[in-house]
Protein backbone atom coordinates (compact mmCIF):
# COMPACT_ATOMS: atom_id res chain seq x y z
CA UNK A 1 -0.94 7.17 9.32
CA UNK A 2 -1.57 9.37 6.91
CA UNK A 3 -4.34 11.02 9.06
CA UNK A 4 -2.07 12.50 11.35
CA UNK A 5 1.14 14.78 10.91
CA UNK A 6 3.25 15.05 14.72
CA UNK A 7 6.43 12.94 15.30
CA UNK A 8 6.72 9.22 16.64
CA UNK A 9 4.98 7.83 18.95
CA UNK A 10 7.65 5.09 19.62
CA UNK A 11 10.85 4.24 19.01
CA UNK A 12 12.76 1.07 19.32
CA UNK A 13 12.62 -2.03 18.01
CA UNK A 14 13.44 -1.73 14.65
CA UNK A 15 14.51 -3.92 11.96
CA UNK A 16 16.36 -3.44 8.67
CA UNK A 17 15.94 -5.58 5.66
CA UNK A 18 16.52 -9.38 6.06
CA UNK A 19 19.36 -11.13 4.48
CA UNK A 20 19.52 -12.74 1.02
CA UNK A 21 18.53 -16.02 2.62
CA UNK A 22 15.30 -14.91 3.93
CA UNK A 23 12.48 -16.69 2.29
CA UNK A 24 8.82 -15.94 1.64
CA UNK A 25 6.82 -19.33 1.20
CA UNK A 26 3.43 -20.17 0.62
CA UNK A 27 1.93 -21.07 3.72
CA UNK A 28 -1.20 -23.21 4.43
CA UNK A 29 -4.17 -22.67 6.20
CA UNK A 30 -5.16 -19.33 7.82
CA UNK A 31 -7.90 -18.70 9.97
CA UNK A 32 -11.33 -19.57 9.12
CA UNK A 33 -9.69 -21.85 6.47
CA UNK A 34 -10.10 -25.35 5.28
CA UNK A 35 -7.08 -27.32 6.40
CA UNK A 36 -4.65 -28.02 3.10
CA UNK A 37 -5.51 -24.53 1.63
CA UNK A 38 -2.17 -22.60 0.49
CA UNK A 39 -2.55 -18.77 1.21
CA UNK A 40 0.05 -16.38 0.40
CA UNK A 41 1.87 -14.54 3.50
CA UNK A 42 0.37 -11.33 4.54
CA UNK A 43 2.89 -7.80 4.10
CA UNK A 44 1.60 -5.48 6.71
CA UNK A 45 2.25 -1.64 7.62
CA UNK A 46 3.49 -2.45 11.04
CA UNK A 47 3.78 1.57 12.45
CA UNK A 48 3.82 0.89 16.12
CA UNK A 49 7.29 -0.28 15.22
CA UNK A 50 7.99 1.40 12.10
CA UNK A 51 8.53 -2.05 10.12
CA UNK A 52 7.12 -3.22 7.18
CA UNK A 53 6.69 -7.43 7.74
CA UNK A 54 5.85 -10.17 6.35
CA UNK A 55 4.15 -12.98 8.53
CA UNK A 56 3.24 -16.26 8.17
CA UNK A 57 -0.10 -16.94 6.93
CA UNK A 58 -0.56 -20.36 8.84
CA UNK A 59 -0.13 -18.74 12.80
CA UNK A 60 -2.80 -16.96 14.44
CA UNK A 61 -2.22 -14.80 16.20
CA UNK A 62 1.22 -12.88 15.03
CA UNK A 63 3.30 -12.57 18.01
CA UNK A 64 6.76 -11.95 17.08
CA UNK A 65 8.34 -11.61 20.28
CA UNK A 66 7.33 -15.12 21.49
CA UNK A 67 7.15 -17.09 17.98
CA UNK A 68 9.75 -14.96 16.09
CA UNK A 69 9.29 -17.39 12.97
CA UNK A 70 5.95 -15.91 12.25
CA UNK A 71 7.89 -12.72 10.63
CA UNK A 72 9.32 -14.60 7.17
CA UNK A 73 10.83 -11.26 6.04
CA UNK A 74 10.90 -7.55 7.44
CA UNK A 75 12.20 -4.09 6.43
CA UNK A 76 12.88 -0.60 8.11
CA UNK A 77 15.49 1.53 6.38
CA UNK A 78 16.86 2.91 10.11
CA UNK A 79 20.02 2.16 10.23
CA UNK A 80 20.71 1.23 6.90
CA UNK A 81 23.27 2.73 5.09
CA UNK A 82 21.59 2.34 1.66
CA UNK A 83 18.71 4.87 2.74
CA UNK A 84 20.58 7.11 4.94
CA UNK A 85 20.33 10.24 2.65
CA UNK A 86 16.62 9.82 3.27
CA UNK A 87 17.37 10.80 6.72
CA UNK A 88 14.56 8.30 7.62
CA UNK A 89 15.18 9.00 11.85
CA UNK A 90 12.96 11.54 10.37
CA UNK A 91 10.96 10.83 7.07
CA UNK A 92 10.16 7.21 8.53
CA UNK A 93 7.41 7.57 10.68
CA UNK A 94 4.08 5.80 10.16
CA UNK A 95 4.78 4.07 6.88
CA UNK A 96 1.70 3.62 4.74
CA UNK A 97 1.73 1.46 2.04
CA UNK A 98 3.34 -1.69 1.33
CA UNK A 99 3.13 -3.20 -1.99
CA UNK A 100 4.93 -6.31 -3.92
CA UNK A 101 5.98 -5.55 -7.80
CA UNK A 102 7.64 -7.64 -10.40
CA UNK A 103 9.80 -5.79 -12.53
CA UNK A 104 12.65 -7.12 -15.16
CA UNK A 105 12.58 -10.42 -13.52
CA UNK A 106 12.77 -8.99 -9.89
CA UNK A 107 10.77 -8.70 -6.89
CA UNK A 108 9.93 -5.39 -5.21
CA UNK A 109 8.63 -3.69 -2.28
CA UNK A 110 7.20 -0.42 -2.98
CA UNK A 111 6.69 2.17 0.77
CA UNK A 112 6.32 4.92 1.89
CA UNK A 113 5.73 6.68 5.38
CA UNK A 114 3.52 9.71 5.90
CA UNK A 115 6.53 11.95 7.07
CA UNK A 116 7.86 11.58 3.40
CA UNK A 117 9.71 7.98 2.87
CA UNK A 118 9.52 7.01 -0.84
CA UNK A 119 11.42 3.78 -1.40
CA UNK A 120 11.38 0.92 -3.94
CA UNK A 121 12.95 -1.73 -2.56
CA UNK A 122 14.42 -4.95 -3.85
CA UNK A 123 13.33 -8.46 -2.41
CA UNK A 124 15.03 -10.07 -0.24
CA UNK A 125 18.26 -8.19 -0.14
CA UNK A 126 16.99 -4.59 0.85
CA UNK A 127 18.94 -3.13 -2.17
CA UNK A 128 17.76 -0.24 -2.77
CA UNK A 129 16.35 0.27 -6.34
CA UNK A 130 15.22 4.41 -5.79
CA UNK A 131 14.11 6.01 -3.10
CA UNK A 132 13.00 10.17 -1.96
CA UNK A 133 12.03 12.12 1.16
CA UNK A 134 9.25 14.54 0.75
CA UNK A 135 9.71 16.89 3.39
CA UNK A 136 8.91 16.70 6.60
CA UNK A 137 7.75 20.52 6.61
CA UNK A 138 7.40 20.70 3.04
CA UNK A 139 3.93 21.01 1.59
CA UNK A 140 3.56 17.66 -0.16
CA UNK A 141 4.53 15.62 3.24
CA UNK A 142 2.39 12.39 3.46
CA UNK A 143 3.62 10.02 0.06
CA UNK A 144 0.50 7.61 0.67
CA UNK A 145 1.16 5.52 -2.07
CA UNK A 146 3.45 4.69 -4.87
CA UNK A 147 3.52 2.87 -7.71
CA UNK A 148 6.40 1.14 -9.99
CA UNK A 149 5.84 1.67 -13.92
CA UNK A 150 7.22 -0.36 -17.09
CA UNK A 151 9.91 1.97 -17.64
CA UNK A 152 11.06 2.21 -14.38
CA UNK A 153 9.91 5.25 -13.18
CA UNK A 154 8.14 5.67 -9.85
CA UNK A 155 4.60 7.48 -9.17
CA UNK A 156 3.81 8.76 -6.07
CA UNK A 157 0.59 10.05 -4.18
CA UNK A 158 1.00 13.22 -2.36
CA UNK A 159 -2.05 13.51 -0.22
CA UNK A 160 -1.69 16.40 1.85
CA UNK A 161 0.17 17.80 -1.08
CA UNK A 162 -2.74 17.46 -3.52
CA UNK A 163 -0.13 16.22 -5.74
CA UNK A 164 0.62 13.10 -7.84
CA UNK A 165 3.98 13.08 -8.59
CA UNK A 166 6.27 10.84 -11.24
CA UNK A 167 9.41 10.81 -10.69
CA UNK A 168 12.34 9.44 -13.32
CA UNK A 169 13.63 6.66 -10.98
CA UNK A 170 14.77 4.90 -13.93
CA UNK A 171 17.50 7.23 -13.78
CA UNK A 172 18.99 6.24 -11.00
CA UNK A 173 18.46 5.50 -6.71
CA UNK A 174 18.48 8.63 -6.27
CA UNK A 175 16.74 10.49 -8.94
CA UNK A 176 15.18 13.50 -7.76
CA UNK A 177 13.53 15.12 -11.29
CA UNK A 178 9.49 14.93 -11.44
CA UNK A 179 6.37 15.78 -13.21
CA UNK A 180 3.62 16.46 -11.43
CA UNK A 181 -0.63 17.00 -11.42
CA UNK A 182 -2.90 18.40 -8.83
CA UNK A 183 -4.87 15.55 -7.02
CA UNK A 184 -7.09 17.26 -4.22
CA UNK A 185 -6.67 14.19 -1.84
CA UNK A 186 -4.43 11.99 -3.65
CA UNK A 187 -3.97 8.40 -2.31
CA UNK A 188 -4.02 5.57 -4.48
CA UNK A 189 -2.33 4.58 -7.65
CA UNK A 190 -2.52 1.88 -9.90
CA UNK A 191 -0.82 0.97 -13.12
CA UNK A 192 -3.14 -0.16 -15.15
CA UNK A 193 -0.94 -2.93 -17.92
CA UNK A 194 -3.79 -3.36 -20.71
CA UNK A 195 -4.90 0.24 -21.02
CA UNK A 196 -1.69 1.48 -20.43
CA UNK A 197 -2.59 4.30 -17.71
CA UNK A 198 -2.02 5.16 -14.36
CA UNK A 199 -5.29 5.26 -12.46
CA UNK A 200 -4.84 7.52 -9.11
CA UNK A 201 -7.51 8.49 -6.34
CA UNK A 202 -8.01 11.61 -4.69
CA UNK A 203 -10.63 12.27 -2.27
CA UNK A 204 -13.97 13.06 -5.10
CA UNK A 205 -12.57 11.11 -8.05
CA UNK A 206 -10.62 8.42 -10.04
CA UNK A 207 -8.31 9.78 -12.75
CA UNK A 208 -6.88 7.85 -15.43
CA UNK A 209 -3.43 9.46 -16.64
CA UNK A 210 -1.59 9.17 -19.82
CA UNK A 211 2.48 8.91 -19.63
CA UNK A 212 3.69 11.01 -21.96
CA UNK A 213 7.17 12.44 -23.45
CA UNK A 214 10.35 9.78 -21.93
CA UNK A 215 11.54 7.90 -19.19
CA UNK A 216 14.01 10.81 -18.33
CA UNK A 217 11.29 13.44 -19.25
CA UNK A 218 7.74 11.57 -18.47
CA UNK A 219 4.23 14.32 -18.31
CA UNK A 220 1.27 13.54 -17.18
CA UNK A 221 -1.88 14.07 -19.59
CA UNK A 222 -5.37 14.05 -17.30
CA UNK A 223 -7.53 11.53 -19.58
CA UNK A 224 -10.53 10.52 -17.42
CA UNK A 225 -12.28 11.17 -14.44
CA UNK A 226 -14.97 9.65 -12.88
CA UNK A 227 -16.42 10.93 -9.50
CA UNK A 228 -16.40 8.73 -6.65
CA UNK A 229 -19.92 7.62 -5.25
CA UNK A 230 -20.91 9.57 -1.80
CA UNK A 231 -22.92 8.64 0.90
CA UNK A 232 -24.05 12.10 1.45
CA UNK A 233 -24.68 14.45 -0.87
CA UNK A 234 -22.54 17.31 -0.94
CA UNK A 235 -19.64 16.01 1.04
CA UNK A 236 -16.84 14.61 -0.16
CA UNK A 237 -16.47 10.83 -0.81
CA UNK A 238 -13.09 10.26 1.05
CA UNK A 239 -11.30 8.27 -1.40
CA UNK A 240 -8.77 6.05 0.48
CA UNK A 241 -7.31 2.85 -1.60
CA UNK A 242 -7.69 2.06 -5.13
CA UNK A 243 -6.01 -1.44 -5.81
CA UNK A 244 -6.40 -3.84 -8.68
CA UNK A 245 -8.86 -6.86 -7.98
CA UNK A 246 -6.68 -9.66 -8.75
CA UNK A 247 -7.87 -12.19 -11.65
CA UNK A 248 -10.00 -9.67 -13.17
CA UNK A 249 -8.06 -7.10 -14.81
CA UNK A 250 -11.43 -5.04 -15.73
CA UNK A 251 -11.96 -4.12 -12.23
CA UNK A 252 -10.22 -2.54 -9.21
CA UNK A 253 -10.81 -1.74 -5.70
CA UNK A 254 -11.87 1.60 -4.79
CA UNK A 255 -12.34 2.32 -0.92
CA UNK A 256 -14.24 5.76 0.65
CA UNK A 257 -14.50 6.67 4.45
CA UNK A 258 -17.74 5.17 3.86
CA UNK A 259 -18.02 1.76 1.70
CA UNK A 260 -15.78 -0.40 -0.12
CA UNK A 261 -16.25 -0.58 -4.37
CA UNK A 262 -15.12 -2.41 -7.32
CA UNK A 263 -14.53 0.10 -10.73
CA UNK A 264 -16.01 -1.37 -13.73
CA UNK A 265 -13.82 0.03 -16.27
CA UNK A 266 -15.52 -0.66 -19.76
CA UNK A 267 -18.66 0.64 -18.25
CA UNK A 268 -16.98 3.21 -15.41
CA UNK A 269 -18.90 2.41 -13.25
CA UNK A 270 -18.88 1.63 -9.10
CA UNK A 271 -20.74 -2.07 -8.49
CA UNK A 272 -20.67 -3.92 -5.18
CA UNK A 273 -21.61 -7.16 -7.19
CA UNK A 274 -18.58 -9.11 -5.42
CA UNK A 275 -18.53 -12.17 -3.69
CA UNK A 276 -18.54 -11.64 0.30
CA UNK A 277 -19.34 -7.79 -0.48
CA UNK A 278 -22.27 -8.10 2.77
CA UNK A 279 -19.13 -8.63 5.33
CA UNK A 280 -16.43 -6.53 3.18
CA UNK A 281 -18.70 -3.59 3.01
CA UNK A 282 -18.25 -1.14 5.72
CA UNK A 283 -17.07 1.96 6.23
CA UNK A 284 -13.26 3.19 7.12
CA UNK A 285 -11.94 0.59 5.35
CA UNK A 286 -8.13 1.39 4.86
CA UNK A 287 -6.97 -1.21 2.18
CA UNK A 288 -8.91 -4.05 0.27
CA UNK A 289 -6.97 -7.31 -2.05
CA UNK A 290 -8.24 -10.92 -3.01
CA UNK A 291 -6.17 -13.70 -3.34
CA UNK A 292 -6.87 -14.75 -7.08
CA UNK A 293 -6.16 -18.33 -6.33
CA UNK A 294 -8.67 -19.08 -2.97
CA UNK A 295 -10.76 -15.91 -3.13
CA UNK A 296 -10.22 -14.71 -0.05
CA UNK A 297 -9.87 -11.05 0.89
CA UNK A 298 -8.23 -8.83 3.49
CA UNK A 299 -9.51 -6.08 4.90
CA UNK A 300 -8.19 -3.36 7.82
CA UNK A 301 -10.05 -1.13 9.79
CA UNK A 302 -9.13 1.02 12.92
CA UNK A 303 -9.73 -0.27 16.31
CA UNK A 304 -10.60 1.70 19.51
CA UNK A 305 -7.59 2.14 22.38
CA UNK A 306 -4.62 1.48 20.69
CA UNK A 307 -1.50 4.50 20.29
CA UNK A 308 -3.17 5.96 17.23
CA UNK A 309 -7.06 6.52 15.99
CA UNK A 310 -5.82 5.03 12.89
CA UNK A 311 -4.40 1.46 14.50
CA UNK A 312 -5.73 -2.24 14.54
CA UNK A 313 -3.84 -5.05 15.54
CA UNK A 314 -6.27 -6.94 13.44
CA UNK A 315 -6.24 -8.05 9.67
CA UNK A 316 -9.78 -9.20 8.36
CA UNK A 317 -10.39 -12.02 6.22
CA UNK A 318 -13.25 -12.85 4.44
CA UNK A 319 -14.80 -15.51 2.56
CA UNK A 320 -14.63 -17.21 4.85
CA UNK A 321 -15.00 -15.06 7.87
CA UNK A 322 -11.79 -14.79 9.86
CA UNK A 323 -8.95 -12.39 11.36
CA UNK A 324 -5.16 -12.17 12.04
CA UNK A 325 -4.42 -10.60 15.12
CA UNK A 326 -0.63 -9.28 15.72
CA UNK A 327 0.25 -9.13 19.12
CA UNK A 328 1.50 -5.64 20.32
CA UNK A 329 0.69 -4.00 16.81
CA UNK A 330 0.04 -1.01 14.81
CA UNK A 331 -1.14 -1.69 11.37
CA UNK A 332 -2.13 0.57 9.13
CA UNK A 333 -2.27 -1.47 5.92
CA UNK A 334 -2.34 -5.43 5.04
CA UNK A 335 -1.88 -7.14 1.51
CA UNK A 336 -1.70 -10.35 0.44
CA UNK A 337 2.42 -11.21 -1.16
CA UNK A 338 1.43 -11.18 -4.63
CA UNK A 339 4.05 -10.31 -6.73
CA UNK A 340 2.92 -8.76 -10.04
């Protein structure tokens, strides 16, 4: 979700992390593709069954229960003893963000679910490098998005909260101390290497952060802000996903409930001067990431009928024109499995 705040809609089939031995490969071609093109495998936020999988970027469509191949890695923490303090019967509902990190020479999956899941989570193993529950009940319920910083420590985006949090992960799994700055709308983040920031996106602006004071003590100094373009004026802009645009470390994606942006950031400014931007740009557009090495670009917006308003069970792909379609599904999110 994040739109929504009542229980589960379903229960059941669940997974927990995949063994050591599970394998994410390089696929080849994916639909509307030229035959011989690699693309990376696709990490979706699967919420009809509270899963966060990878699939195979060479089948169309997904359909797990007859090919189960097509799912090269997935993760739930139910039923896991690592998470279990996290109570996630409870704080795992609807998870919302699914990102792949490199950090110290290992690979990461950063989640969280909109009843308050927080978890940074090693690749392939499941190990569990930190992880929080926010709530459910408490104010700051919803963790959108996170994002995993040089030192270790772990940002998160509160949205109904208003709230970006840091927390001093590098202190341990389960590190609970935090700074914190008000974000009206928080929901993406984005650590931003070369300028040595954290960018985060509330619902009228982009804010670029400075980490102060130490790992065990980090602040959070406001720096810049830049308001977010509107399609009407005088309501709000709706920020929704702010993501880096990959191969271009001057730009990021920026998402509203109406259009879909790149951020200049020597100039600050909004462009849609990007390849493909007359199919990518359209509104309700819940995450946006190219694939550096093809150019492609994925895309997911909600469809009509399914269990919640929020829902597809299709991932868009553009340049060229195509679409995943998971059988059964509930996604919220898709990315391309780029570690960085």
């Amino acid at each position: 979700m994040s739109e929504a705040s009542r229980g589960p809609s379903r229960r059941g089939l669940l997974s927990c992390a995949a063994g050591a031995g599970a394998g994410v490969a390089l696929g080849v071609a994916g639909p509307g593709q030229a035959a011989g093109v690699r693309l990376p495998p696709v990490v979706v936020t699967e919420q009809a069954s509270r899963r966060i999988l990878v699939l195979d970027p060479a089948a169309a469509p997904w359909d797990p229960a007859a090919e189960p191949g097509v799912v090269r890695w997935a993760f739930s923490p139910l039923g896991d003893e690592r998470y279990r303090d996290l109570k996630p019967e409870v704080s795992w509902v609807y998870p919302s963000e699914a990102k792949v990190r490199r950090h110290r020479g290992r690979t990461f999956l950063l989640t969280t679910a909109s009843f308050g899941f927080v978890g940074v989570v090693e690749w392939p193993g499941g190990r569990r490098y930190w992880g929080t529950a926010i709530g459910p009940g408490d104010d700051l319920c919803n963790p959108h998005t996170a994002e995993l910083l040089p030192d270790g420590n772990v940002a998160v985006a509160c949205s109904t909260g208003a709230r970006v949090r840091l927390y001093a992960a590098s202190l341990g799994p389960g590190a609970t101390r935090f700074t914190e700055a008000e974000l009206k709308g928080a929901h993406g983040l984005h650590w931003d290497r070369g300028r040595r920031v954290l960018w985060a996106m509330g619902d009228d602006e982009l804010v670029a952060y400075e980490v102060a004071g130490t790992a065990a003590r980090p602040r959070l100094v406001r720096r810049s802000a830049d308001p977010l373009p509107v399609a009407t004026p005088g309501k709000s802009a709706g920020g929704h996903d702010l993501f880096p645009v990959a191969g271009r470390p001057g730009r990021m994606w920026v998402t509203t409930g109406a259009s879909v942006f790149q951020y200049e950031k020597r100039g600050r400014t909004f462009v849609q001067d990007f390849a493909g931007a007359a199919e990518i740009v359209r509104r309700s557009v819940k995450c946006v990431g190219n694939d550096p090495r093809t150019g492609r670009v994925v895309t997911t917006v909600p469809e009509a009928g399914l269990g919640e308003a929020w829902w597809t069970t299709t991932v868009s792909v553009h340049r060229p024109q195509g679409a995943y379609k998971l059988v059964g599904g509930g996604i919220y999110k898709a990315r391309w499995w780029l570690p960085t």
